[in-house]
N, C-alpha and C. Protein backbone atom coordinates (compact mmCIF):
# COMPACT_ATOMS: atom_id res chain seq x y z
N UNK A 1 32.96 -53.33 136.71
CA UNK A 1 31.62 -53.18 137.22
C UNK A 1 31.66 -52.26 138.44
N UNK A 2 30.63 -51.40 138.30
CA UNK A 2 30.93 -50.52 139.72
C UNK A 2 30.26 -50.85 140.70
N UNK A 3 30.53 -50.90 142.05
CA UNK A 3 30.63 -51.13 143.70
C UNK A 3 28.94 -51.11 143.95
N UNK A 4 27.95 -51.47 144.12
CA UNK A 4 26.78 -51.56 145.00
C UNK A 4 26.77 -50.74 146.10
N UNK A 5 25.75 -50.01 146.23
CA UNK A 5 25.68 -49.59 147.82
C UNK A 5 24.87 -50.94 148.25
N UNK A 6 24.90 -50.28 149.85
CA UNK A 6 23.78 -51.46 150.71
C UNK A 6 22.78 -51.33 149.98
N UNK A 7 22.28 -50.41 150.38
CA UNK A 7 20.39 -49.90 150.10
C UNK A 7 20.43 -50.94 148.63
N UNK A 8 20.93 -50.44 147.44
CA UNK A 8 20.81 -51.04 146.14
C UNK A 8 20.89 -52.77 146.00
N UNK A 9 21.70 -53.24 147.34
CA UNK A 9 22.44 -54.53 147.00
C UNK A 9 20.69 -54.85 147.79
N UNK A 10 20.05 -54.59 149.26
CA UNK A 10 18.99 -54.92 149.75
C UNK A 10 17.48 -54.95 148.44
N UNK A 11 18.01 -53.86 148.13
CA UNK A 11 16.63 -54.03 147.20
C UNK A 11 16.73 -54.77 146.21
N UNK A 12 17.95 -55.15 145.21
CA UNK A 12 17.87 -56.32 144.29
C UNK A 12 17.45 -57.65 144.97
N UNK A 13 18.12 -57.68 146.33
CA UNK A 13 17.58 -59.07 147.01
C UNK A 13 16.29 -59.15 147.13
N UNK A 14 15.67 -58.18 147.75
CA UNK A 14 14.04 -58.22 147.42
C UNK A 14 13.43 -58.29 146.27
N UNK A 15 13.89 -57.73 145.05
CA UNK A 15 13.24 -58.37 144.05
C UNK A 15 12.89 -59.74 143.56
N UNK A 16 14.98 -60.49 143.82
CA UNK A 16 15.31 -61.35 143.52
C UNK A 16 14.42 -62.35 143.87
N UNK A 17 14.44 -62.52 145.83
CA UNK A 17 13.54 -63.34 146.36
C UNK A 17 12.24 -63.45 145.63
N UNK A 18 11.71 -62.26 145.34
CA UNK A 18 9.91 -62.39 145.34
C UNK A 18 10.23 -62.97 143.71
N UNK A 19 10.81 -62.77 143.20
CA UNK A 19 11.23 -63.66 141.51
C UNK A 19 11.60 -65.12 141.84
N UNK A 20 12.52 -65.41 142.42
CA UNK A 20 12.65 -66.83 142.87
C UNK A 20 11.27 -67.64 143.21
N UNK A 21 10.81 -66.70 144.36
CA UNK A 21 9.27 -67.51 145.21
C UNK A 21 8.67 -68.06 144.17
N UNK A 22 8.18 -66.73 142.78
CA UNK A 22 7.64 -67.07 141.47
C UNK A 22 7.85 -68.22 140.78
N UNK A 23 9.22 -67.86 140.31
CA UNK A 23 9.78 -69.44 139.85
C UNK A 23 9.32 -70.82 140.49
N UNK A 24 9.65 -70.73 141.99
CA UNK A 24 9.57 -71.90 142.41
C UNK A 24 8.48 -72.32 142.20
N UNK A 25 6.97 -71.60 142.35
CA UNK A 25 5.78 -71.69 142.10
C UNK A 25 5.67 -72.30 140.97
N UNK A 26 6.04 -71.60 139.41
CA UNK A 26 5.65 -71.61 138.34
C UNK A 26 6.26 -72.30 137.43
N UNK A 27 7.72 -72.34 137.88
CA UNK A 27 8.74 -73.35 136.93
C UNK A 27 9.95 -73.54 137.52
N UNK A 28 8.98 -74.66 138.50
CA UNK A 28 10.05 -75.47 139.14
C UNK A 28 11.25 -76.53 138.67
N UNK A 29 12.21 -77.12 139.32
CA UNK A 29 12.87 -77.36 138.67
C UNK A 29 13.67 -76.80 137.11
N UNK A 30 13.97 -75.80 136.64
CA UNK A 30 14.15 -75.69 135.28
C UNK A 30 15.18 -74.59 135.45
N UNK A 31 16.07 -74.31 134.64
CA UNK A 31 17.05 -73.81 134.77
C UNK A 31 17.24 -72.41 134.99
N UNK A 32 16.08 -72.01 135.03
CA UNK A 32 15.80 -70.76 135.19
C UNK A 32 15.50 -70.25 136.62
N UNK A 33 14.76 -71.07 137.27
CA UNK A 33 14.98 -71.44 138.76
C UNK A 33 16.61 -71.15 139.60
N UNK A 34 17.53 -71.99 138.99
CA UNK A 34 18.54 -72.57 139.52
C UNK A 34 19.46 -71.27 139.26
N UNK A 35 19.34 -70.48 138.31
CA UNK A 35 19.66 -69.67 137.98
C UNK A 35 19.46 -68.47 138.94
N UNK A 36 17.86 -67.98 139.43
CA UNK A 36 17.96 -66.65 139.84
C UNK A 36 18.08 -67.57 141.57
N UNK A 37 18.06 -68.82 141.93
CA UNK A 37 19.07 -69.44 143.43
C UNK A 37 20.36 -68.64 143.15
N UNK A 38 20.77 -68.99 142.42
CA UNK A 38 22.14 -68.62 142.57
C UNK A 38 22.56 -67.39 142.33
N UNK A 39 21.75 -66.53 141.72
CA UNK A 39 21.66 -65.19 141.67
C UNK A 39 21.57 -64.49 143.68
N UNK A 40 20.04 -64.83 144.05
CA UNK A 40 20.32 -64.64 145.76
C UNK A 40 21.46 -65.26 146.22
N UNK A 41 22.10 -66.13 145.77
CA UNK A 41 23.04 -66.63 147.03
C UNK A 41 24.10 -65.32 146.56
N UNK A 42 24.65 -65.16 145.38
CA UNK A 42 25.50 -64.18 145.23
C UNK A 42 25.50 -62.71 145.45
N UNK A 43 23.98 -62.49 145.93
CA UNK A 43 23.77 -61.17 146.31
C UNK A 43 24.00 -61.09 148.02
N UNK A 44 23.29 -62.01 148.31
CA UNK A 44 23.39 -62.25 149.97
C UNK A 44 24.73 -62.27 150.55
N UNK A 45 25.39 -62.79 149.56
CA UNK A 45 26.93 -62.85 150.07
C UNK A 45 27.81 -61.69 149.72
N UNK A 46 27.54 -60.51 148.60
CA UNK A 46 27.79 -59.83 148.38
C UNK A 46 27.69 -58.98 149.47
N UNK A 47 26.29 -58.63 150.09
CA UNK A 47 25.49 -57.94 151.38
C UNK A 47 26.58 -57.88 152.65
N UNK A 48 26.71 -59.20 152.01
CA UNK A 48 27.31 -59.92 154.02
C UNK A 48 28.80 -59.41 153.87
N UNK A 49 29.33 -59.52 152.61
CA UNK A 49 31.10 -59.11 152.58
C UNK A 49 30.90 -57.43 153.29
N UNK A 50 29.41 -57.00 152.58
CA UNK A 50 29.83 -55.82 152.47
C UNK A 50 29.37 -54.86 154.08
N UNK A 51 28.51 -55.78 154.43
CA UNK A 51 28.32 -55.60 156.18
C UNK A 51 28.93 -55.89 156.89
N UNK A 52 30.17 -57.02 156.13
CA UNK A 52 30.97 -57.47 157.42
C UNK A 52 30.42 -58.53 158.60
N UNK A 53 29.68 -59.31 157.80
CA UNK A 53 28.72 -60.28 159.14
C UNK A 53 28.55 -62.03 158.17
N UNK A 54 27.98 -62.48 158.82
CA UNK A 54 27.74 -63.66 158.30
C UNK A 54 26.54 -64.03 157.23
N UNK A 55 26.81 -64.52 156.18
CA UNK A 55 25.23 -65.03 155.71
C UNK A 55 23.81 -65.38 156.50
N UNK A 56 22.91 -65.01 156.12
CA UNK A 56 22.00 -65.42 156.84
C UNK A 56 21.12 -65.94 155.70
N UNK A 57 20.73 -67.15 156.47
CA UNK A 57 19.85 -68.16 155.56
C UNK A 57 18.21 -67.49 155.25
């Protein structure tokens, strides 16, 4: 798989989030939910390896 820039890794997170918010709204609880959670957590942390800083909640 090839390397993310920042810019690219920031803007999937913004999608991601405003897709999550959705979910949470629309179909809560359900695996599809839990799914794009864990999608942001793996991007955020991706971000942070790649800034060199800490997660931010």
């Amino acid at each position: 798989m090839a390397k993310r820039t920042q810019v690219a890794l920031q803007k999937q997170l913004t999608r991601e989030l405003r897709h999550s918010a959705w979910m949470t709204k629309n179909l809560a609880k359900t695996q599809q939910q839990r799914q794009s959670q864990h999608r942001v957590l793996v991007i955020r942390s991706e971000l942070a390896i790649k800034l060199r800083r800490a997660v931010e909640q």
